[in-house]
PDB file of N, CA and C in Angstrom:
ATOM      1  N   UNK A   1     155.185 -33.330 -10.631  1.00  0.00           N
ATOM      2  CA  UNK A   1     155.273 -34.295  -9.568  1.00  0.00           C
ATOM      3  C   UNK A   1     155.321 -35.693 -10.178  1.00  0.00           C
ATOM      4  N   UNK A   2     156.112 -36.470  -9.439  1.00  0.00           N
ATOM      5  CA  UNK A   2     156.245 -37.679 -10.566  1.00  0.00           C
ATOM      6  C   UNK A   2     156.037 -39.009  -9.086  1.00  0.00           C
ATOM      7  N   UNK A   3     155.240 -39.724  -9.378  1.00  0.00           N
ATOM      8  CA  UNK A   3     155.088 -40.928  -8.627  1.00  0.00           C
ATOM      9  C   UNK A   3     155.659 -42.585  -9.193  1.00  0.00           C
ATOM     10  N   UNK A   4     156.284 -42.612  -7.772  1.00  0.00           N
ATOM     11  CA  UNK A   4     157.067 -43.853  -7.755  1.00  0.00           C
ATOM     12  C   UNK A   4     156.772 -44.758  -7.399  1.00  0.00           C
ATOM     13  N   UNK A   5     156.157 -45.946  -8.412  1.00  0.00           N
ATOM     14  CA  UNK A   5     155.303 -47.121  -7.931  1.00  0.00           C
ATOM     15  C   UNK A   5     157.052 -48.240  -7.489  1.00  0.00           C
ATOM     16  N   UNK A   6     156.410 -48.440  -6.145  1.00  0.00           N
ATOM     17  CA  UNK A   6     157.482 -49.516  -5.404  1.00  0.00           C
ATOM     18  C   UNK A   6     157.219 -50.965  -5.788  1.00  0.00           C
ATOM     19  N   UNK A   7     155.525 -51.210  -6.236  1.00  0.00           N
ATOM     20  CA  UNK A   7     155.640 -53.022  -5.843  1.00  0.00           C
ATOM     21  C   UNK A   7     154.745 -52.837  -7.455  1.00  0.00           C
ATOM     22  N   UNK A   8     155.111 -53.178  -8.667  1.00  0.00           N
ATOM     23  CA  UNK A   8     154.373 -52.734  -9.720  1.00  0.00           C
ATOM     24  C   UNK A   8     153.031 -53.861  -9.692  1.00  0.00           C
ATOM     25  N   UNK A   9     153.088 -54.978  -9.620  1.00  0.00           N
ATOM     26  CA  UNK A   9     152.463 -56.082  -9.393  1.00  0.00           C
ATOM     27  C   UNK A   9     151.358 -55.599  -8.460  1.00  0.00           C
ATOM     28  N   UNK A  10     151.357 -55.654  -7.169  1.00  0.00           N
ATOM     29  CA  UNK A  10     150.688 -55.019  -6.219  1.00  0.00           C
ATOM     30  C   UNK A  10     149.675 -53.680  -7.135  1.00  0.00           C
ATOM     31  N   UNK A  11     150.657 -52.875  -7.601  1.00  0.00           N
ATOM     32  CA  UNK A  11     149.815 -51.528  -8.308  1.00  0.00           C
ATOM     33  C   UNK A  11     148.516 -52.201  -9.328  1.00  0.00           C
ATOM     34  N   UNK A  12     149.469 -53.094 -10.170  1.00  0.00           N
ATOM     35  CA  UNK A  12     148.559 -53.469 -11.457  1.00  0.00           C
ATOM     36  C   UNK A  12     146.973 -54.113 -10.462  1.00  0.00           C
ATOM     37  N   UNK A  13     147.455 -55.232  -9.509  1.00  0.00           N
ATOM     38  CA  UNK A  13     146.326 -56.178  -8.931  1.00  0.00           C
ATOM     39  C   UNK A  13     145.305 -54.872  -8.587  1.00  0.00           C
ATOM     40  N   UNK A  14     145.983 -53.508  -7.897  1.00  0.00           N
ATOM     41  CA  UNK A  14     145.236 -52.647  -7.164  1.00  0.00           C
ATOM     42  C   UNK A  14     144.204 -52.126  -8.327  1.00  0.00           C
ATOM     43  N   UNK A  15     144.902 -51.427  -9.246  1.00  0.00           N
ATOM     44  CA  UNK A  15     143.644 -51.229 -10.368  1.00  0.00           C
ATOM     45  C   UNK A  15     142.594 -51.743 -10.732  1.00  0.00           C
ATOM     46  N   UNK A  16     143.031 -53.335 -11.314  1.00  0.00           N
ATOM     47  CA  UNK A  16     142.326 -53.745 -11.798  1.00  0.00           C
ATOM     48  C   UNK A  16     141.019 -54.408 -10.532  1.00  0.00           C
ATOM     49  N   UNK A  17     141.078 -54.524  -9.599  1.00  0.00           N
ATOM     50  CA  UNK A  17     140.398 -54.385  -8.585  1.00  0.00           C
ATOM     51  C   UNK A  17     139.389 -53.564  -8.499  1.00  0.00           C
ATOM     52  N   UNK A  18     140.126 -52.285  -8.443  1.00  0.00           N
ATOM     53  CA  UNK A  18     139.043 -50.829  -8.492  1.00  0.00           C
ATOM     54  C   UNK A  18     138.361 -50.691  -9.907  1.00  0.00           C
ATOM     55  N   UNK A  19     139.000 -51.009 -11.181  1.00  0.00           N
ATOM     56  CA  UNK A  19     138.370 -50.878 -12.040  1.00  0.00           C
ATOM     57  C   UNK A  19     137.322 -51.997 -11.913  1.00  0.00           C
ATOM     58  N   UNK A  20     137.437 -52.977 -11.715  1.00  0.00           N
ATOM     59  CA  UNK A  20     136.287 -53.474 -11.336  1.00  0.00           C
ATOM     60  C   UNK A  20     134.956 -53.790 -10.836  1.00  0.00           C
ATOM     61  N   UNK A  21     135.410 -53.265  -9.674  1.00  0.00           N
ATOM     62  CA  UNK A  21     135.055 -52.727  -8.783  1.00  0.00           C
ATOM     63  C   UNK A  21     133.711 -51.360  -9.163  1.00  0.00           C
ATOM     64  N   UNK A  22     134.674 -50.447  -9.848  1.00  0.00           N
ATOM     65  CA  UNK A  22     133.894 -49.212 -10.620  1.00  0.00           C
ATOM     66  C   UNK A  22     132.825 -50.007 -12.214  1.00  0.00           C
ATOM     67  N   UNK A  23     133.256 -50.954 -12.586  1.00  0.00           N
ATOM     68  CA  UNK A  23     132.311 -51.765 -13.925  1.00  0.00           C
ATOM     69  C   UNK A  23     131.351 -52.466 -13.315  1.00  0.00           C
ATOM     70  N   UNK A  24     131.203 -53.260 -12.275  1.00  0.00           N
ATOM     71  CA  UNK A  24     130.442 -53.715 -11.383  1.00  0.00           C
ATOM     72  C   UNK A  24     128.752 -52.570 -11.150  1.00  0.00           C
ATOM     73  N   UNK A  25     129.594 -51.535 -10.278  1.00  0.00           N
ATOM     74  CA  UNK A  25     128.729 -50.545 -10.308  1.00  0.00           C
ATOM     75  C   UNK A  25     128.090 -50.294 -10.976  1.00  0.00           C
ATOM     76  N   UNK A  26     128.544 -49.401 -11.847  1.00  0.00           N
ATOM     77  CA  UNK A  26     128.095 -49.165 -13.802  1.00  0.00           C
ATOM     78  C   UNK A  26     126.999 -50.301 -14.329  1.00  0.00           C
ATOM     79  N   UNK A  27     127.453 -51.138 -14.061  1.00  0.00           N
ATOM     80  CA  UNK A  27     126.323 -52.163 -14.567  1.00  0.00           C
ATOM     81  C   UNK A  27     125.320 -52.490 -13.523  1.00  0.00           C
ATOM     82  N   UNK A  28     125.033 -52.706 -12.077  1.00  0.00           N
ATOM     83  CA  UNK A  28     124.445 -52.008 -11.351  1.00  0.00           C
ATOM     84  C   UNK A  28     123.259 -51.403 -11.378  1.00  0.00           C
ATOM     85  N   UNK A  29     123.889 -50.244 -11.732  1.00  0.00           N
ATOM     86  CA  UNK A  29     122.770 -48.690 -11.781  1.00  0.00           C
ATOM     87  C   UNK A  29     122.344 -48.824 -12.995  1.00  0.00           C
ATOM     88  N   UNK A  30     123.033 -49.449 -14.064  1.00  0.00           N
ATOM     89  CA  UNK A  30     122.567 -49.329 -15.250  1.00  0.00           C
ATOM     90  C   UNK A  30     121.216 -49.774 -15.593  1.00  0.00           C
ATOM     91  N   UNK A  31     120.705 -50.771 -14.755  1.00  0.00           N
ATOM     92  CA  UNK A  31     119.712 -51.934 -14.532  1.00  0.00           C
ATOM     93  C   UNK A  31     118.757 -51.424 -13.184  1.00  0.00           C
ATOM     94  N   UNK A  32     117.464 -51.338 -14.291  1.00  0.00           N
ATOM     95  CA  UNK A  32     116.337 -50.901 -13.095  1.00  0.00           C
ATOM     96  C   UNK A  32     115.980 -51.566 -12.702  1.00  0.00           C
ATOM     97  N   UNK A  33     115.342 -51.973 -11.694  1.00  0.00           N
ATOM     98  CA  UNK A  33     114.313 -53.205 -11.064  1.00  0.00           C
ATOM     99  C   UNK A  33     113.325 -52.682 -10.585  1.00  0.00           C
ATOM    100  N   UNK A  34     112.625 -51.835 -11.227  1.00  0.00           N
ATOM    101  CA  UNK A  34     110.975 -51.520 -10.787  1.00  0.00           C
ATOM    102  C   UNK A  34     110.446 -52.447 -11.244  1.00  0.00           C
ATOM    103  N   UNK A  35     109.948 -53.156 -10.597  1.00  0.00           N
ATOM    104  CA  UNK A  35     108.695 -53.997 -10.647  1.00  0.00           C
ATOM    105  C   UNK A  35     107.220 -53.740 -10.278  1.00  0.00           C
ATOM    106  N   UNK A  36     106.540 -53.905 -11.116  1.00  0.00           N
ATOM    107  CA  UNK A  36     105.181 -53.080 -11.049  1.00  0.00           C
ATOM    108  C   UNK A  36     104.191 -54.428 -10.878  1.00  0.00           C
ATOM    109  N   UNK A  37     103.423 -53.957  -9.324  1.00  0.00           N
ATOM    110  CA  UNK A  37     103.170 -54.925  -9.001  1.00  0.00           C
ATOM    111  C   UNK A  37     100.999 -54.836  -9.442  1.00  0.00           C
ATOM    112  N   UNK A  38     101.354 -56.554  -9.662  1.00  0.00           N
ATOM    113  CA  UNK A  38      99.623 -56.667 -11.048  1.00  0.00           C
ATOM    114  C   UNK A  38      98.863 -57.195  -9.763  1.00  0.00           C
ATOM    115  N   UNK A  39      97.347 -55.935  -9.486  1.00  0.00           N
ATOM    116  CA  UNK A  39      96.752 -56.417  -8.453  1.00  0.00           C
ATOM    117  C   UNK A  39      95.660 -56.729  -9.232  1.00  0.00           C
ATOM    118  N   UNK A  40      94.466 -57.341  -8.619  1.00  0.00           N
ATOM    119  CA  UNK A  40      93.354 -57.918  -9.581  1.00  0.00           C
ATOM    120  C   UNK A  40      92.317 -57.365  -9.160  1.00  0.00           C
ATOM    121  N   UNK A  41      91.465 -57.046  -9.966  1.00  0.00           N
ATOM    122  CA  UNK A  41      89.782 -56.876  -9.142  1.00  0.00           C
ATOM    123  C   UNK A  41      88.899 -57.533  -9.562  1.00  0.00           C
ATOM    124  N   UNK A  42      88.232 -58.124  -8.758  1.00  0.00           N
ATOM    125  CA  UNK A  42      86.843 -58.906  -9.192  1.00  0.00           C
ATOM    126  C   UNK A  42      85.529 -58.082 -10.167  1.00  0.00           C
ATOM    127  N   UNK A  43      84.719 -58.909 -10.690  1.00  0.00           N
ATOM    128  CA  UNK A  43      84.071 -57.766 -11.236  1.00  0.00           C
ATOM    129  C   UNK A  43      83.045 -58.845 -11.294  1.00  0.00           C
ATOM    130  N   UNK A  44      81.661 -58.679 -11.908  1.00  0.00           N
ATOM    131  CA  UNK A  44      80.647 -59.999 -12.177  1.00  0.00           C
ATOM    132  C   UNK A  44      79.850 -59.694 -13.232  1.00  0.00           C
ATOM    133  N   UNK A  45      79.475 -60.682 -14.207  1.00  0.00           N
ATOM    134  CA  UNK A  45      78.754 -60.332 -15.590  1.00  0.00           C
ATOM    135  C   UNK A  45      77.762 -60.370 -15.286  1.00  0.00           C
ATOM    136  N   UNK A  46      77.205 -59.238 -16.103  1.00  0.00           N
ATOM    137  CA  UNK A  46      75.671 -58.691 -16.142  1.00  0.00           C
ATOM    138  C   UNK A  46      75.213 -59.546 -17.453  1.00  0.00           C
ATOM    139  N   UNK A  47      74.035 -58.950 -17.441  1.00  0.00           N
ATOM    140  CA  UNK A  47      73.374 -59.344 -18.709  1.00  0.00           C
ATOM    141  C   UNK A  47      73.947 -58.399 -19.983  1.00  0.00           C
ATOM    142  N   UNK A  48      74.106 -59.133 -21.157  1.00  0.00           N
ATOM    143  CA  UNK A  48      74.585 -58.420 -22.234  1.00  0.00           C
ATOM    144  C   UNK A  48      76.152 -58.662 -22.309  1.00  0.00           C
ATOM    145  N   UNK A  49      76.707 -59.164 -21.201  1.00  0.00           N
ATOM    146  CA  UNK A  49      78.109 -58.601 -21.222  1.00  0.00           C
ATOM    147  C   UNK A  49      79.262 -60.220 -22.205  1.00  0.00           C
ATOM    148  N   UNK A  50      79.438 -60.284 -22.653  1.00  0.00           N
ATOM    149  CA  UNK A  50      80.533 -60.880 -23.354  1.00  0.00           C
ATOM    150  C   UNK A  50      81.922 -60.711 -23.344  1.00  0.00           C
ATOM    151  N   UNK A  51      82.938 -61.651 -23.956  1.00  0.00           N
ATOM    152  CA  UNK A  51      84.536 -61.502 -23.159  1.00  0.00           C
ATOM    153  C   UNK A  51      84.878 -60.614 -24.040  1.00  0.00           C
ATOM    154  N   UNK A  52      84.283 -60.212 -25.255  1.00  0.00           N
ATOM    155  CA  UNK A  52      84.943 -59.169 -26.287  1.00  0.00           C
ATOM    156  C   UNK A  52      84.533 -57.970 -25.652  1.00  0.00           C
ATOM    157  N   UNK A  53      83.050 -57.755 -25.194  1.00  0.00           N
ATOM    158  CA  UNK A  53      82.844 -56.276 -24.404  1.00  0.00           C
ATOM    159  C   UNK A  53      83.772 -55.773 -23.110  1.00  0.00           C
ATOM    160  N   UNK A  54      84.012 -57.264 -22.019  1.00  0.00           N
ATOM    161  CA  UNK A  54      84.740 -57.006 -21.407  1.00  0.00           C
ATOM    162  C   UNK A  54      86.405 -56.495 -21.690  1.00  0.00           C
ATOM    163  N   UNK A  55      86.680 -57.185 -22.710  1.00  0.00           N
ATOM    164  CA  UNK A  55      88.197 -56.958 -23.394  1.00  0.00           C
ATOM    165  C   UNK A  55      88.373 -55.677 -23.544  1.00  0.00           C
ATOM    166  N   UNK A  56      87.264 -55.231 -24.867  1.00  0.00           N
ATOM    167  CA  UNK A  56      87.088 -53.884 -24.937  1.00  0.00           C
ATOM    168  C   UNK A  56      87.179 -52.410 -23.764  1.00  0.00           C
ATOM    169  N   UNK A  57      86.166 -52.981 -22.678  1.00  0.00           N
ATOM    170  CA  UNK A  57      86.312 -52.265 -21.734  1.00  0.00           C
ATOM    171  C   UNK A  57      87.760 -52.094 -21.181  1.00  0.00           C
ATOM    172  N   UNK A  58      88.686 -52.861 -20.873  1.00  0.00           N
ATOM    173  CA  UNK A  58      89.399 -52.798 -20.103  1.00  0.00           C
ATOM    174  C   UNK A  58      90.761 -52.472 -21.105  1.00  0.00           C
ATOM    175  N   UNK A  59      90.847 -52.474 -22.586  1.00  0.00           N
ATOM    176  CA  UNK A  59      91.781 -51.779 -23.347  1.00  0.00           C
ATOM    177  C   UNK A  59      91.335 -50.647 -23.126  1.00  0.00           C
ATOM    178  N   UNK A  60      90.158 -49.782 -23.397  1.00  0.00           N
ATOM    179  CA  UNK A  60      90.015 -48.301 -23.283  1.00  0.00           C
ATOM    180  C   UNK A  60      90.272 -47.952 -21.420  1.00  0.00           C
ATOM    181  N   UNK A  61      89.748 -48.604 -20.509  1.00  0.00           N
ATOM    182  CA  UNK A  61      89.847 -47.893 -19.146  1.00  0.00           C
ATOM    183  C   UNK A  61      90.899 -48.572 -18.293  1.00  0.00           C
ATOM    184  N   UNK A  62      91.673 -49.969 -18.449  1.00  0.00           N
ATOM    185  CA  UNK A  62      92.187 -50.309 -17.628  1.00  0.00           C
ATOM    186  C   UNK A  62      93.994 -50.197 -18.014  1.00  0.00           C
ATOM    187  N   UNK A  63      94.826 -49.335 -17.586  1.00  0.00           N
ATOM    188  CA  UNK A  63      96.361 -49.332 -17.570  1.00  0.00           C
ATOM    189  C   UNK A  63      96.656 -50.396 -18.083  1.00  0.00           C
ATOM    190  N   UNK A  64      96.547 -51.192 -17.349  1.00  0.00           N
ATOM    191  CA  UNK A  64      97.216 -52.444 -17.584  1.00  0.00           C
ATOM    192  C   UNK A  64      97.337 -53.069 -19.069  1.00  0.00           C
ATOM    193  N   UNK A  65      96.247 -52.762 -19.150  1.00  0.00           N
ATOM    194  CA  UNK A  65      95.662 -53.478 -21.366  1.00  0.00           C
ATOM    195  C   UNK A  65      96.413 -52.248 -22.235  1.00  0.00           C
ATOM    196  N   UNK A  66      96.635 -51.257 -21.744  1.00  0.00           N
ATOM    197  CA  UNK A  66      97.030 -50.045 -22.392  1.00  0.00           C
ATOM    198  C   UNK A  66      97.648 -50.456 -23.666  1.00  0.00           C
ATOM    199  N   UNK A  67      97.307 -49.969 -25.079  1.00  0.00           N
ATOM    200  CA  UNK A  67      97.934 -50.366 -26.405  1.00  0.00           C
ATOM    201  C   UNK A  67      97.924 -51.599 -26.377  1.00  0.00           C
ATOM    202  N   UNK A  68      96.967 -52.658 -26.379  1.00  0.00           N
ATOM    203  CA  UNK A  68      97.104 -54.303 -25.908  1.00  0.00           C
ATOM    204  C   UNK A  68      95.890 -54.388 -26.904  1.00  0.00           C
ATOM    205  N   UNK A  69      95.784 -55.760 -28.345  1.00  0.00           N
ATOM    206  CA  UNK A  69      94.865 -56.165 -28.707  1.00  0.00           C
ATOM    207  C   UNK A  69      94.075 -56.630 -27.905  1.00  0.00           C
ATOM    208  N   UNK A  70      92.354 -56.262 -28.392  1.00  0.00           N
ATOM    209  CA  UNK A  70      91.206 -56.878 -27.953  1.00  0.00           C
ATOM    210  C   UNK A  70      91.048 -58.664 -27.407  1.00  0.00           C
ATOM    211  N   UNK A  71      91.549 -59.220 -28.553  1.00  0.00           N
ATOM    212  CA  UNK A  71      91.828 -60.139 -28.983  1.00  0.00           C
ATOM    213  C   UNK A  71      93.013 -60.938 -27.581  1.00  0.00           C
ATOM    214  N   UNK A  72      94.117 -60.724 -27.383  1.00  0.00           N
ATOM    215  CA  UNK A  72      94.963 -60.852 -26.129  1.00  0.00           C
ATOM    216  C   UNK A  72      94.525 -60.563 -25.181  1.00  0.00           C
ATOM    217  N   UNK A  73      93.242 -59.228 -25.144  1.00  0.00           N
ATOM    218  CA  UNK A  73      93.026 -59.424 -23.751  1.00  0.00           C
ATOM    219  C   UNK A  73      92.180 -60.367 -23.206  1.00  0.00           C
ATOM    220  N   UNK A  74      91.353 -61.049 -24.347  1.00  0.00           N
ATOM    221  CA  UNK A  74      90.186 -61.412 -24.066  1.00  0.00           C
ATOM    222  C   UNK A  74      90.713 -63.126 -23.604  1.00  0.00           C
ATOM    223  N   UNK A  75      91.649 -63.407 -24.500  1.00  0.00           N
ATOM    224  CA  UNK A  75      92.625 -64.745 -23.957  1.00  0.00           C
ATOM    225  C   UNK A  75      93.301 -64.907 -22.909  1.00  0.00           C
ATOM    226  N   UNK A  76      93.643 -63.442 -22.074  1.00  0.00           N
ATOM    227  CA  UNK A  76      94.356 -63.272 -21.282  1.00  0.00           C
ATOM    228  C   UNK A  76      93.276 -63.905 -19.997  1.00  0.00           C
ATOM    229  N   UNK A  77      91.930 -62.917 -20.335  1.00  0.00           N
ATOM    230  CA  UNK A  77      90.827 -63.130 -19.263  1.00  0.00           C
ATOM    231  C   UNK A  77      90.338 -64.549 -19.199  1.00  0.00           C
ATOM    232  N   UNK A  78      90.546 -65.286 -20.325  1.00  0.00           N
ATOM    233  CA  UNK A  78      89.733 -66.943 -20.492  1.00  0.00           C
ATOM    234  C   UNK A  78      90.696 -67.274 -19.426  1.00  0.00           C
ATOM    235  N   UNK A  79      91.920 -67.263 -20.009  1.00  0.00           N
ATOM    236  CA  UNK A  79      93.071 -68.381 -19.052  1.00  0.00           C
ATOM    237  C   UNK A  79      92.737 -68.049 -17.554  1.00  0.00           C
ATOM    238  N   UNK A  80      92.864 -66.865 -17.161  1.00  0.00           N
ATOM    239  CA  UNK A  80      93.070 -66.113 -15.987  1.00  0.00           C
ATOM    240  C   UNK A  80      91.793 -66.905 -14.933  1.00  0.00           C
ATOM    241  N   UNK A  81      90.862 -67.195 -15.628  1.00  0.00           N
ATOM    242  CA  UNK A  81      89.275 -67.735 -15.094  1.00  0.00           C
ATOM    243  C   UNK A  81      89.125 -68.753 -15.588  1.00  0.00           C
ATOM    244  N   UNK A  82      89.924 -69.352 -16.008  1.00  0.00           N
ATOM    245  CA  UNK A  82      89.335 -70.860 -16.480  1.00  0.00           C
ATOM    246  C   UNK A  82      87.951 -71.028 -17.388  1.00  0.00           C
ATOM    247  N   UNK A  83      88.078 -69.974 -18.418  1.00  0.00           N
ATOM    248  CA  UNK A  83      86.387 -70.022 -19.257  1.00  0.00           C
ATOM    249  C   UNK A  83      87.204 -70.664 -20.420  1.00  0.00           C
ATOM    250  N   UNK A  84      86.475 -71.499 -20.995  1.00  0.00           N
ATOM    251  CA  UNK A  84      86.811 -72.577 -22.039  1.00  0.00           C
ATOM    252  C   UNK A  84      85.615 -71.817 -23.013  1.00  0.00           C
ATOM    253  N   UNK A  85      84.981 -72.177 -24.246  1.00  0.00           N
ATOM    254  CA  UNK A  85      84.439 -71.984 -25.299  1.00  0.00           C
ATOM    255  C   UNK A  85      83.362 -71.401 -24.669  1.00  0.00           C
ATOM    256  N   UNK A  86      82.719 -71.530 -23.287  1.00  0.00           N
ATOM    257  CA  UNK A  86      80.721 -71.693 -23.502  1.00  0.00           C
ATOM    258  C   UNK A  86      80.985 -70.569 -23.096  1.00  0.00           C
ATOM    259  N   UNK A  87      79.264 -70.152 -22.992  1.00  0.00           N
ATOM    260  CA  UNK A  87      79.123 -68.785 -22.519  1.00  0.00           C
ATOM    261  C   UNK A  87      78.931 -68.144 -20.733  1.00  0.00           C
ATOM    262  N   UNK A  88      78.831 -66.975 -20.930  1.00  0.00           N
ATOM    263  CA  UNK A  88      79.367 -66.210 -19.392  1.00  0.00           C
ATOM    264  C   UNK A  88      77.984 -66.552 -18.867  1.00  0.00           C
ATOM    265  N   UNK A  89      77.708 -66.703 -17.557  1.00  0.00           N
ATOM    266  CA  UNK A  89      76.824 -66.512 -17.166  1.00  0.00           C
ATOM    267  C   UNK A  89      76.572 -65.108 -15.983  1.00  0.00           C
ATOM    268  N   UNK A  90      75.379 -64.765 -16.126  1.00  0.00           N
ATOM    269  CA  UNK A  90      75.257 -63.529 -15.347  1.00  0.00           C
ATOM    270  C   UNK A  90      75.481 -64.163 -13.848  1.00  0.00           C
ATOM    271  N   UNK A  91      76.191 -63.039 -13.049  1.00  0.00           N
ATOM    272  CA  UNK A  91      76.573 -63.370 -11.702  1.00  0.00           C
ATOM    273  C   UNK A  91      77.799 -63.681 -11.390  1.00  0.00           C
ATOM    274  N   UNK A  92      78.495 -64.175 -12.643  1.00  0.00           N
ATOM    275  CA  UNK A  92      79.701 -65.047 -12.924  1.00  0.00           C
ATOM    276  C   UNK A  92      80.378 -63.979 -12.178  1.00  0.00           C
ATOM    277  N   UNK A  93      81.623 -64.563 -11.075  1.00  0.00           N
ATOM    278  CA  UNK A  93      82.581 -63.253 -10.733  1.00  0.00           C
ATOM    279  C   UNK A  93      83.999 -63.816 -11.642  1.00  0.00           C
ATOM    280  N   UNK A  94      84.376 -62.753 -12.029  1.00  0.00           N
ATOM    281  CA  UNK A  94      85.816 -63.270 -12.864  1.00  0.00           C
ATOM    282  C   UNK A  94      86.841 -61.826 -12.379  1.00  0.00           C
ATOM    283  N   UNK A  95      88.414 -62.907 -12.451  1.00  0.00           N
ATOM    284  CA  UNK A  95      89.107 -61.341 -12.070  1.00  0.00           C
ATOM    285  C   UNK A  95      90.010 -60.706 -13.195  1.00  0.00           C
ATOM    286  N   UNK A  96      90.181 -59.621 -12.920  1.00  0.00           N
ATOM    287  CA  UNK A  96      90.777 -58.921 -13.783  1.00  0.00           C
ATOM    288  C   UNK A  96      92.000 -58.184 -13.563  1.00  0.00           C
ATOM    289  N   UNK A  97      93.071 -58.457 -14.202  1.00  0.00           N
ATOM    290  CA  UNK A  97      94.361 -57.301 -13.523  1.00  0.00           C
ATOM    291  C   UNK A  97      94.125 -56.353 -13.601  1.00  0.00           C
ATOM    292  N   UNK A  98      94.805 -55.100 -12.921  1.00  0.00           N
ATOM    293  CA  UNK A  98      94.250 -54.013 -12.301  1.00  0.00           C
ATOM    294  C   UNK A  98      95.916 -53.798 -12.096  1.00  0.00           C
ATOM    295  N   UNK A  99      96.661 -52.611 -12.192  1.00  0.00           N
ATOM    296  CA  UNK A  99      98.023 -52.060 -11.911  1.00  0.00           C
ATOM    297  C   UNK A  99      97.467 -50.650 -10.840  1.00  0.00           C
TER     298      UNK A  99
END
C-alpha cells in the first residue's frame, strides 16, 4: 500500500507537531512531583536533655534525620528555634520536623 502525501508542507508541520507534542509528554512523566510534606512536633526539654541528645534522638527515631549527621541536625534544630550558644532550659518547647 503506498500513501500519497498531497500538501508535503502541511505533512512535515503535522509531524513535527505530534512529535512534539509526544517529547512534551515524555518529559512530563519523566518528572515526579511528590512532594513530601515536613510536619513539625513540639516537644519540651527535660532535665539532662541537650541539642546533641536531642539530635541524636531524632537521627536514630525520626524519618526525617534518616542517614543525616548529628552535627546538621543539631544546627538544623538551633536555626529552626532560634537557640543561639546558651543553654536549654527545662520546659523550653522547641519544634521538630516530623514527615
Amino acid at each position: 500500500m503506498k500513501i500519497k502525501i498531497v500538501n508535503k508542507s502541511k505533512f512535515i508541520r503535522s509531524v513535527i507537531i505530534v512529535l512534539g507534542v509526544v517529547a512534551l509528554g515524555l518529559l512530563l512523566l519523566g518528572n515526579t512531583y511528590s512532594k513530601t510534606e515536613i510536619t513539625y512536633k513540639e516537644d519540651y526539654i527535660i532535665s539532662g536533655d541537650t541539642l546533641w541528645s536531642i539530635a541524636q534522638n531524632q537521627v536514630n527515631n525520626n524519618e526525617y534525620y534518616k542517614n543525616k549527621d548529628v552535627r546538621e541536625v543539631m544546627y538544623e534544630i538551633k536555626q529552626l528555634n532560634n537557640i543561639g550558644n546558651e543553654n536549654l532550659e527545662v520546659g523550653q518547647k522547641i519544634k521538630i520536623p516530623n514527615i
